[in-house]
PDB file of N, CA and C in Angstrom:
ATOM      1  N   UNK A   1     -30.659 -26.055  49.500  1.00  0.00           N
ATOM      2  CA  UNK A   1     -31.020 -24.791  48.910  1.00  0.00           C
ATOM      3  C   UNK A   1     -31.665 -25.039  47.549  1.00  0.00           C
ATOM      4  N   UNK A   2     -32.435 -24.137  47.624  1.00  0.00           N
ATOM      5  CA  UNK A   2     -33.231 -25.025  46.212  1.00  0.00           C
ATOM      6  C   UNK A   2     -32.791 -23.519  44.779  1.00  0.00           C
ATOM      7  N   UNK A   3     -32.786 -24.254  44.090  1.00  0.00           N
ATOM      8  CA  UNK A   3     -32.149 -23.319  42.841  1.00  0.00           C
ATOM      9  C   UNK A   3     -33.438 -22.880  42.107  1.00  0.00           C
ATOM     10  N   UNK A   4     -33.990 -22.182  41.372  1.00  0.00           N
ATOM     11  CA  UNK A   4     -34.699 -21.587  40.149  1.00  0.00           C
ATOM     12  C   UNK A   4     -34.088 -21.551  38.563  1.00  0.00           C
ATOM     13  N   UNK A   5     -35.117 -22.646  38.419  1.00  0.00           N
ATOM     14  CA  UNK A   5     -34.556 -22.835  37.497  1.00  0.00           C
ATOM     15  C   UNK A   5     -34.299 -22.081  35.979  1.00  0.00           C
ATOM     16  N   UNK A   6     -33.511 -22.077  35.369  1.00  0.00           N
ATOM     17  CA  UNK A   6     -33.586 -20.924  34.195  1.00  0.00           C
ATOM     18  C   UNK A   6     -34.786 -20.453  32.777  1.00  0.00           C
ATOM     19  N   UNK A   7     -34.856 -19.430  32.843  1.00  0.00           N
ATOM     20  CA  UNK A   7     -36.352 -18.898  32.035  1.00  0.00           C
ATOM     21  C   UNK A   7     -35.853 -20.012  30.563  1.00  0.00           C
ATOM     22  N   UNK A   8     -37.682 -20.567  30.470  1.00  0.00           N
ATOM     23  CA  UNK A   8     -37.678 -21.405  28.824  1.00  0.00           C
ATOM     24  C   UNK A   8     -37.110 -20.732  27.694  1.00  0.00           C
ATOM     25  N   UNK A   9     -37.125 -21.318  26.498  1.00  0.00           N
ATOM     26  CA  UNK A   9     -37.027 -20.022  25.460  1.00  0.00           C
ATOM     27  C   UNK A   9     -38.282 -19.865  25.046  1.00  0.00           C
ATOM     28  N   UNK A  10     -39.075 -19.834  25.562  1.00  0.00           N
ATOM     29  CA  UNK A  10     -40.439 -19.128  25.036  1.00  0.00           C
ATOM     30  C   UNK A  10     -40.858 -18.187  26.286  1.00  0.00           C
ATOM     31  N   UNK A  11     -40.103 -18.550  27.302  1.00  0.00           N
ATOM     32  CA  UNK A  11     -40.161 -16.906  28.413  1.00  0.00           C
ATOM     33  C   UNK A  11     -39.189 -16.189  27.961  1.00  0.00           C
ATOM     34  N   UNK A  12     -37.903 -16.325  27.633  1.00  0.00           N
ATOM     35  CA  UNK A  12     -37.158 -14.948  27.229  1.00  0.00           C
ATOM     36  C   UNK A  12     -37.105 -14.601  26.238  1.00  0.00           C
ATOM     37  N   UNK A  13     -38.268 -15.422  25.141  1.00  0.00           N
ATOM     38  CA  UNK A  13     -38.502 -14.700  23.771  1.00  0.00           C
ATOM     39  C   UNK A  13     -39.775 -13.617  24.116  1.00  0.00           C
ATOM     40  N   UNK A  14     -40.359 -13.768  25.178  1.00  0.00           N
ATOM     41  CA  UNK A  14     -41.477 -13.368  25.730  1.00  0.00           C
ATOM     42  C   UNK A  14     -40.910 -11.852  26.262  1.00  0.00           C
ATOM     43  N   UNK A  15     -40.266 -12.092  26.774  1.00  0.00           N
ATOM     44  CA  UNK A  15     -39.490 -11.248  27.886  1.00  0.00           C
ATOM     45  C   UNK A  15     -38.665 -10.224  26.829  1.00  0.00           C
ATOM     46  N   UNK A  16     -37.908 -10.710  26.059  1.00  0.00           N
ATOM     47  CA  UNK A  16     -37.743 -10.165  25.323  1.00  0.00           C
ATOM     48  C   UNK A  16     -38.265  -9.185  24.279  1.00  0.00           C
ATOM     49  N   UNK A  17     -39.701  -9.418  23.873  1.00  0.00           N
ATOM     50  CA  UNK A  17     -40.335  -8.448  22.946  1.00  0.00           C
ATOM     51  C   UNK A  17     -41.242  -7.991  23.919  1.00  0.00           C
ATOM     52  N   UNK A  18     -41.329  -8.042  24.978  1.00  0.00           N
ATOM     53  CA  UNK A  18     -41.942  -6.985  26.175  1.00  0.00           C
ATOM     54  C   UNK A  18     -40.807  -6.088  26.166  1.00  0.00           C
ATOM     55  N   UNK A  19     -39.894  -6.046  26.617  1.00  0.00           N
ATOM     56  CA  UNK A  19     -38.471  -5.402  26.726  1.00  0.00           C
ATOM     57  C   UNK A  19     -38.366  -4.360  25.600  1.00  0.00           C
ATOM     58  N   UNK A  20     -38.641  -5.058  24.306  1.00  0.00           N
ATOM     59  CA  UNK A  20     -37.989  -4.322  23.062  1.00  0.00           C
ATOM     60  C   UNK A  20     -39.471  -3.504  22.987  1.00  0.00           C
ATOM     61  N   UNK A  21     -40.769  -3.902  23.045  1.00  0.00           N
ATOM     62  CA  UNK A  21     -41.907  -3.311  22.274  1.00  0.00           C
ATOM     63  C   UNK A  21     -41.875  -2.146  23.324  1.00  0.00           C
ATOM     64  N   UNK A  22     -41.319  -1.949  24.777  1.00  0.00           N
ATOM     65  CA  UNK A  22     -42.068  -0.699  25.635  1.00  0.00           C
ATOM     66  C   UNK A  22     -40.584   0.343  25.396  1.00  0.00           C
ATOM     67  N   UNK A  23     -39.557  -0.281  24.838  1.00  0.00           N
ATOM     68  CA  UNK A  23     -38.267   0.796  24.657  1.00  0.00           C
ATOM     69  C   UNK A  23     -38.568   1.282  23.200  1.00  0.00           C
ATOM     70  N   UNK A  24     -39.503   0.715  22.329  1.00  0.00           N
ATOM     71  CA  UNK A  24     -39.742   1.334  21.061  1.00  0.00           C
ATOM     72  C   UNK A  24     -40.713   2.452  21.236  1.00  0.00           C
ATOM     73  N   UNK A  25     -42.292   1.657  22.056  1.00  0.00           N
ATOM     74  CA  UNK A  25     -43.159   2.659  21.744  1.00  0.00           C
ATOM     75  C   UNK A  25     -43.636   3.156  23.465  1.00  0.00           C
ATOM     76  N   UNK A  26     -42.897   2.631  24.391  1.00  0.00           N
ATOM     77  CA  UNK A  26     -43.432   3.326  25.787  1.00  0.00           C
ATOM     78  C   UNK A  26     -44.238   2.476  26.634  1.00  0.00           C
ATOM     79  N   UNK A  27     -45.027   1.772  26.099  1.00  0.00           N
ATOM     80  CA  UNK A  27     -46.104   1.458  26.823  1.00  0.00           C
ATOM     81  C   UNK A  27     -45.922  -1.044  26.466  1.00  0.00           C
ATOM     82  N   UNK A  28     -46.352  -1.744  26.816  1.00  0.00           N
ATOM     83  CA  UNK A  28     -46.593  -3.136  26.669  1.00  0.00           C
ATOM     84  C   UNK A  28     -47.092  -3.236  25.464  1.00  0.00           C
ATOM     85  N   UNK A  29     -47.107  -4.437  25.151  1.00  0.00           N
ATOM     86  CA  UNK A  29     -47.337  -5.056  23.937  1.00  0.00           C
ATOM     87  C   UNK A  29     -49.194  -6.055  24.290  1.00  0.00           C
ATOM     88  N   UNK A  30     -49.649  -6.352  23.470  1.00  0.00           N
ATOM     89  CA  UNK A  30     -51.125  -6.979  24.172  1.00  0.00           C
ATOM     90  C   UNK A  30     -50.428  -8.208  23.789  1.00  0.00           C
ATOM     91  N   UNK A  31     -51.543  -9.161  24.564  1.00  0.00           N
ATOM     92  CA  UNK A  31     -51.339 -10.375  24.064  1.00  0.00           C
ATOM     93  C   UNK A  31     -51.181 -11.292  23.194  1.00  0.00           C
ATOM     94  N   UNK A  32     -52.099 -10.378  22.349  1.00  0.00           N
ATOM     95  CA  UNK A  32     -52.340 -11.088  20.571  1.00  0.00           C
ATOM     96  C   UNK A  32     -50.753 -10.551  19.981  1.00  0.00           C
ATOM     97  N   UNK A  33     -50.121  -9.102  20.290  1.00  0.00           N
ATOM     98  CA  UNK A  33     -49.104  -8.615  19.543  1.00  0.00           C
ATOM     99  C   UNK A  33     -47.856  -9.975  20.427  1.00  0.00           C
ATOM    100  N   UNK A  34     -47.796  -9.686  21.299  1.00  0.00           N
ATOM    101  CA  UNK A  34     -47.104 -10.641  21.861  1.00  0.00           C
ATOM    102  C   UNK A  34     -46.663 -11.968  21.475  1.00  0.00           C
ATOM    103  N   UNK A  35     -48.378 -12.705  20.815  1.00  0.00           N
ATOM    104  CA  UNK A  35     -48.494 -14.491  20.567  1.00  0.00           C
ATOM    105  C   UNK A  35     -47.368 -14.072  18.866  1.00  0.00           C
ATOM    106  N   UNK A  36     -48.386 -12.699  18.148  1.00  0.00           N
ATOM    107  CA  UNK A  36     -47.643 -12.783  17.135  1.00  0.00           C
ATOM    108  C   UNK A  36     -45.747 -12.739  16.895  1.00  0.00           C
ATOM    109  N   UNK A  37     -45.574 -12.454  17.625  1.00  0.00           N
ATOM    110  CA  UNK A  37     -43.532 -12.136  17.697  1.00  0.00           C
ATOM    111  C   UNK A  37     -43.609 -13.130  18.141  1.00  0.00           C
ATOM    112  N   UNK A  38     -43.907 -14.127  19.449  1.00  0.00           N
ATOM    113  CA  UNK A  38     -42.916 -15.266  19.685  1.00  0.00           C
ATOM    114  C   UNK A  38     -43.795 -16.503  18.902  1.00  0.00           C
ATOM    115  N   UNK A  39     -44.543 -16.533  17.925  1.00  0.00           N
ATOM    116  CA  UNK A  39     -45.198 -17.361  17.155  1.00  0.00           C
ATOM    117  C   UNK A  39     -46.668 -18.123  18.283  1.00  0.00           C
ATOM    118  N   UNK A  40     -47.353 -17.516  19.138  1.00  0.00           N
ATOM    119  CA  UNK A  40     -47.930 -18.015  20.286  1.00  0.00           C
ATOM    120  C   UNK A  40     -49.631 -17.917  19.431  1.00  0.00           C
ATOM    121  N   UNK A  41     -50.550 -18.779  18.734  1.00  0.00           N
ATOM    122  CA  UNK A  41     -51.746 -18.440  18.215  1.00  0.00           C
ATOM    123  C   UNK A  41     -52.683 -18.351  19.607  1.00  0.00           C
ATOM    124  N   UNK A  42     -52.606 -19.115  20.693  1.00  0.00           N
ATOM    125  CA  UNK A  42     -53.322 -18.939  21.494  1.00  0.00           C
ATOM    126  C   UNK A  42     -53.185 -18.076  22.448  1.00  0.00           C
ATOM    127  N   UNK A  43     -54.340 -17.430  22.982  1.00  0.00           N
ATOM    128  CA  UNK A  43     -53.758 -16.190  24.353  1.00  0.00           C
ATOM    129  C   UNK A  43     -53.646 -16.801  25.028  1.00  0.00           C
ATOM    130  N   UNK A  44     -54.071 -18.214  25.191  1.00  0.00           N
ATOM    131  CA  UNK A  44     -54.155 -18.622  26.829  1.00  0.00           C
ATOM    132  C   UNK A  44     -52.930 -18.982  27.308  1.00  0.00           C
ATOM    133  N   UNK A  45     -52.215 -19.497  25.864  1.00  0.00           N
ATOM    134  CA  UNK A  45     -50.518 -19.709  25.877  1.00  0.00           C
ATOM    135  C   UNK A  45     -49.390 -18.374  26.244  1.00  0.00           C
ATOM    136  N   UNK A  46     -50.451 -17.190  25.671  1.00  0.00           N
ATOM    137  CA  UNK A  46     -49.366 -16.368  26.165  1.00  0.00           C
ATOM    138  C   UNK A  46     -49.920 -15.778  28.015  1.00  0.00           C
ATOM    139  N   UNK A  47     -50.737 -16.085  27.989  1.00  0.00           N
ATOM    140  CA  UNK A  47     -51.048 -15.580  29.265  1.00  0.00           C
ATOM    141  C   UNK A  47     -50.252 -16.678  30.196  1.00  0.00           C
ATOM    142  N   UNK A  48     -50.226 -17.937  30.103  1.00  0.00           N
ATOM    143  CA  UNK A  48     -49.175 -18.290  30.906  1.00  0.00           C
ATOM    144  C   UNK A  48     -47.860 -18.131  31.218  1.00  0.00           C
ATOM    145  N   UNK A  49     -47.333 -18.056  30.127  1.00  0.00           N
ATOM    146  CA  UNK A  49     -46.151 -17.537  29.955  1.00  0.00           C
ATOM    147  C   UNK A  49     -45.853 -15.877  30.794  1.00  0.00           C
ATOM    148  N   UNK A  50     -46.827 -15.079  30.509  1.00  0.00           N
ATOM    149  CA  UNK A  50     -46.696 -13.325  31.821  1.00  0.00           C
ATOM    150  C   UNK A  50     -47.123 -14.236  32.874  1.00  0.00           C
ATOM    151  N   UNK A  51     -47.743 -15.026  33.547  1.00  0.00           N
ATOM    152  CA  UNK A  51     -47.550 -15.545  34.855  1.00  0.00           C
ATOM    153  C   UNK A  51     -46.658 -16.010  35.137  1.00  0.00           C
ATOM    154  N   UNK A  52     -46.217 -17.065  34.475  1.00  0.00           N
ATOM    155  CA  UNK A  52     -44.676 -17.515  34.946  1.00  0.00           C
ATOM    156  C   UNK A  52     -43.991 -16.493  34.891  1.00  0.00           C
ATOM    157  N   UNK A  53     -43.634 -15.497  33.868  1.00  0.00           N
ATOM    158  CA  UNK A  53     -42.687 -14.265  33.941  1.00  0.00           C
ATOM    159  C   UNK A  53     -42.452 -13.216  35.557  1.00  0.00           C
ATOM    160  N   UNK A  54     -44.843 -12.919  35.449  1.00  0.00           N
ATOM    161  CA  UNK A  54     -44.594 -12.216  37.069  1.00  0.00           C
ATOM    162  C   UNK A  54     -44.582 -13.072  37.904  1.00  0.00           C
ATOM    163  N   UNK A  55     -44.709 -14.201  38.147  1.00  0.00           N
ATOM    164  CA  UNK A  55     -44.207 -15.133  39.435  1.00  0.00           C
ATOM    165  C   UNK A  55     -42.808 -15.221  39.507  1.00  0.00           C
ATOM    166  N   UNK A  56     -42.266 -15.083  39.244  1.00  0.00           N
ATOM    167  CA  UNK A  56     -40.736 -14.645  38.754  1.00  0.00           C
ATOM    168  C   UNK A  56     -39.845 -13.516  39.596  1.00  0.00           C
ATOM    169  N   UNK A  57     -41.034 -12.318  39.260  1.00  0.00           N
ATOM    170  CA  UNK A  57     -40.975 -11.029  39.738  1.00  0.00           C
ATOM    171  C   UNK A  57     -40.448 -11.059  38.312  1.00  0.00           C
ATOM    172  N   UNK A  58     -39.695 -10.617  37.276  1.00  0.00           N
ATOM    173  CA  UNK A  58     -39.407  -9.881  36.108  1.00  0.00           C
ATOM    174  C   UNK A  58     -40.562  -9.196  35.272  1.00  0.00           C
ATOM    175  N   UNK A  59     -41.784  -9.396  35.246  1.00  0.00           N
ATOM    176  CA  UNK A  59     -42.705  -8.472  35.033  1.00  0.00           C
ATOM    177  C   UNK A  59     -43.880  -7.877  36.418  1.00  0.00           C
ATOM    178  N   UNK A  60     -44.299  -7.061  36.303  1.00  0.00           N
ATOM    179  CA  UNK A  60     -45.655  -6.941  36.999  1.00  0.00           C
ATOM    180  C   UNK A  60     -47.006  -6.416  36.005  1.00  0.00           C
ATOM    181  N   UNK A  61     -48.087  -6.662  36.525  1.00  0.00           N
ATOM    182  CA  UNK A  61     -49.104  -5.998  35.647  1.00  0.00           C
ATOM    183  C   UNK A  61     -50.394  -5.487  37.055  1.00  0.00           C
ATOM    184  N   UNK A  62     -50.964  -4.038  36.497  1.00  0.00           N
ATOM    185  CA  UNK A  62     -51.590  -3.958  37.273  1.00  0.00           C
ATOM    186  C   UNK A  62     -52.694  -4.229  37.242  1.00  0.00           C
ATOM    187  N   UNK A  63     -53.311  -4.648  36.038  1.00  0.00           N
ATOM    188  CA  UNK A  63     -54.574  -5.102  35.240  1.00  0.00           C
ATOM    189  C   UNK A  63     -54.254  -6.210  34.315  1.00  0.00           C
ATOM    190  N   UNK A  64     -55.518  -6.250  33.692  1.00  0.00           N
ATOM    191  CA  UNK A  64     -55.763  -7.544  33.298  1.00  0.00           C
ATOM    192  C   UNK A  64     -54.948  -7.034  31.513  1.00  0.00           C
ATOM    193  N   UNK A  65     -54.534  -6.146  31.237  1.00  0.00           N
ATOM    194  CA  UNK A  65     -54.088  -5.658  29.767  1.00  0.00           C
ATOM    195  C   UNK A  65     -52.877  -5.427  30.334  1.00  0.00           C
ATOM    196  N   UNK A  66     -52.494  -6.044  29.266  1.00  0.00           N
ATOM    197  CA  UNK A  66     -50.522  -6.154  29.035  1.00  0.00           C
ATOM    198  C   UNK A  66     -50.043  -4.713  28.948  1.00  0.00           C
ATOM    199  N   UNK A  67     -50.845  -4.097  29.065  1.00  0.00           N
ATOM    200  CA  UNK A  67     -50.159  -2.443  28.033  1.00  0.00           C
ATOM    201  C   UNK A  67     -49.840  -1.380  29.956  1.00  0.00           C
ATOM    202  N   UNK A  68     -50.462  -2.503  30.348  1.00  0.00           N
ATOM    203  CA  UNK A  68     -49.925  -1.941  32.218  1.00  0.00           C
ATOM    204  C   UNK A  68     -49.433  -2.872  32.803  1.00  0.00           C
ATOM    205  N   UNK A  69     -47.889  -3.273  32.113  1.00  0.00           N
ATOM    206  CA  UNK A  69     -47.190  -4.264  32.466  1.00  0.00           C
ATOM    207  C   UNK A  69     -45.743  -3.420  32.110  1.00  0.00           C
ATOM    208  N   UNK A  70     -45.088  -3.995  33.726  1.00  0.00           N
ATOM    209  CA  UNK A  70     -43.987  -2.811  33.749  1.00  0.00           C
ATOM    210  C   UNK A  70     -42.330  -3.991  33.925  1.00  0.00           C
ATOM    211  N   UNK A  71     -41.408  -3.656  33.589  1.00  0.00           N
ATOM    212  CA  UNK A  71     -40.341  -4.538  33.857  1.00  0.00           C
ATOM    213  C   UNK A  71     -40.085  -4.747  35.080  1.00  0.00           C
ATOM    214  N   UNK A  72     -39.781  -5.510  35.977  1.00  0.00           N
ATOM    215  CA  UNK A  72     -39.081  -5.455  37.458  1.00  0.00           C
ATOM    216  C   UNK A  72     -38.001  -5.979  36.989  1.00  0.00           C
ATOM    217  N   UNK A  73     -36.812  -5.624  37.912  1.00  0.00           N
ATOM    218  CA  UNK A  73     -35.264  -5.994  38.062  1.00  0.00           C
ATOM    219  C   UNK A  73     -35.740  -7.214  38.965  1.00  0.00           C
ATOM    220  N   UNK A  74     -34.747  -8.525  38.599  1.00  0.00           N
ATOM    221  CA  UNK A  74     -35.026  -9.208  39.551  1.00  0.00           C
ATOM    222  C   UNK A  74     -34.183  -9.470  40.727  1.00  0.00           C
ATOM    223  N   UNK A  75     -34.849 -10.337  41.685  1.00  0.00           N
ATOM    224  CA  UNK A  75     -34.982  -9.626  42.711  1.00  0.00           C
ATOM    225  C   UNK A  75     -34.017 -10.857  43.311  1.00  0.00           C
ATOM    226  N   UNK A  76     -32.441 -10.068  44.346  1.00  0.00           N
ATOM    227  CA  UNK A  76     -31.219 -11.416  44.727  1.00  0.00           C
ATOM    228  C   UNK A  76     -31.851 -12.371  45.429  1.00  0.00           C
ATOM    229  N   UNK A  77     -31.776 -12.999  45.175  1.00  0.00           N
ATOM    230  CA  UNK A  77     -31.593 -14.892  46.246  1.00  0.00           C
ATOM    231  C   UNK A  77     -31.497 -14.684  47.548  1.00  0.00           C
ATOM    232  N   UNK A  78     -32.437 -14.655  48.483  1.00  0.00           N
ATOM    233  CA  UNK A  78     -32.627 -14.150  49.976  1.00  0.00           C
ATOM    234  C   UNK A  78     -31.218 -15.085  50.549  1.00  0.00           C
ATOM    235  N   UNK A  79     -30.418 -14.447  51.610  1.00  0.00           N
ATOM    236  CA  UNK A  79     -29.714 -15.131  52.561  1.00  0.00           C
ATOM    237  C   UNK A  79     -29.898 -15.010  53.770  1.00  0.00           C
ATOM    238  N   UNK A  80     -29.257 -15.901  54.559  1.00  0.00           N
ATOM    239  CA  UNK A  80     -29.355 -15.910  55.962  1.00  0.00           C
ATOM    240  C   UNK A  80     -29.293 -17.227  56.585  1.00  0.00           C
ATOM    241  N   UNK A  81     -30.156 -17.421  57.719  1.00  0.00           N
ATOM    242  CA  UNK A  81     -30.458 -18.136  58.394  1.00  0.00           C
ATOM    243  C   UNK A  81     -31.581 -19.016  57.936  1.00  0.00           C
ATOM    244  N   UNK A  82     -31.814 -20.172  57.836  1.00  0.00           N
ATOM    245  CA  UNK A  82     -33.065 -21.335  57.501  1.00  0.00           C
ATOM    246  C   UNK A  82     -33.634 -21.360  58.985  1.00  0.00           C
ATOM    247  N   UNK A  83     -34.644 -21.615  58.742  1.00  0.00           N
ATOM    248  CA  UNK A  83     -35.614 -21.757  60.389  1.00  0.00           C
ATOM    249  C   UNK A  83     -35.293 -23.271  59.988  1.00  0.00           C
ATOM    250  N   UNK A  84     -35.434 -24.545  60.680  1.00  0.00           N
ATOM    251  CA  UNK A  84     -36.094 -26.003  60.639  1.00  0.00           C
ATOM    252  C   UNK A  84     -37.305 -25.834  61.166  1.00  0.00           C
TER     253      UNK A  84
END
C-alpha cells in the first residue's frame, strides 16, 4: 500500500495563507500576494507549490488566477479490493 507522503512546510505555509486570505476577504490570494506571506520571490515557485497542493485534491482552481481557487476537503484513502 503505498502511503502519501506529508505536505512540505512550504505547502502548508501555502495552504495556510490560502485558508486564512479567502476567510478574511472571500475570494484567493494571487500569486505574487501568496510568494509574499510564505517568502516565495518567484511565481514559478509558487505555482508549483498550487500544483502539488491541487494534485493533492486540497485546492482546485478553475483558471489560470488564484482568486478562483477554492478549498477541497481531502479526499479518504480508497479501500477495497487491489486488482493484480
Amino acid at each position: 500500500m503505498r502511503r502519501e507522503r506529508p505536505l512540505s512546510a512550504r505547502q502548508e505555509a501555502t495552504l495556510y495563507v490560502i485558508r486564512s486570505w479567502i476567510i478574511e476577504r472571500g475570494d484567493g490570494p494571487t500569486i505574487r500576494q501568496i510568494g509574499a506571506r510564505v517568502g516565495l520571490s518567484s511565481t514559478s515557485s509558487v505555482a508549483y507549490q498550487l500544483a502539488q497542493l491541487e494534485e493533492r485534491g486540497l485546492i482546485s482552481r478553475t483558471g489560470r488566477d488564484l482568486s478562483s481557487c477554492r478549498l477541497e476537503s481531502p479526499k479518504p484513502p480508497r479501500r477495497g479490493l487491489r486488482s493484480r
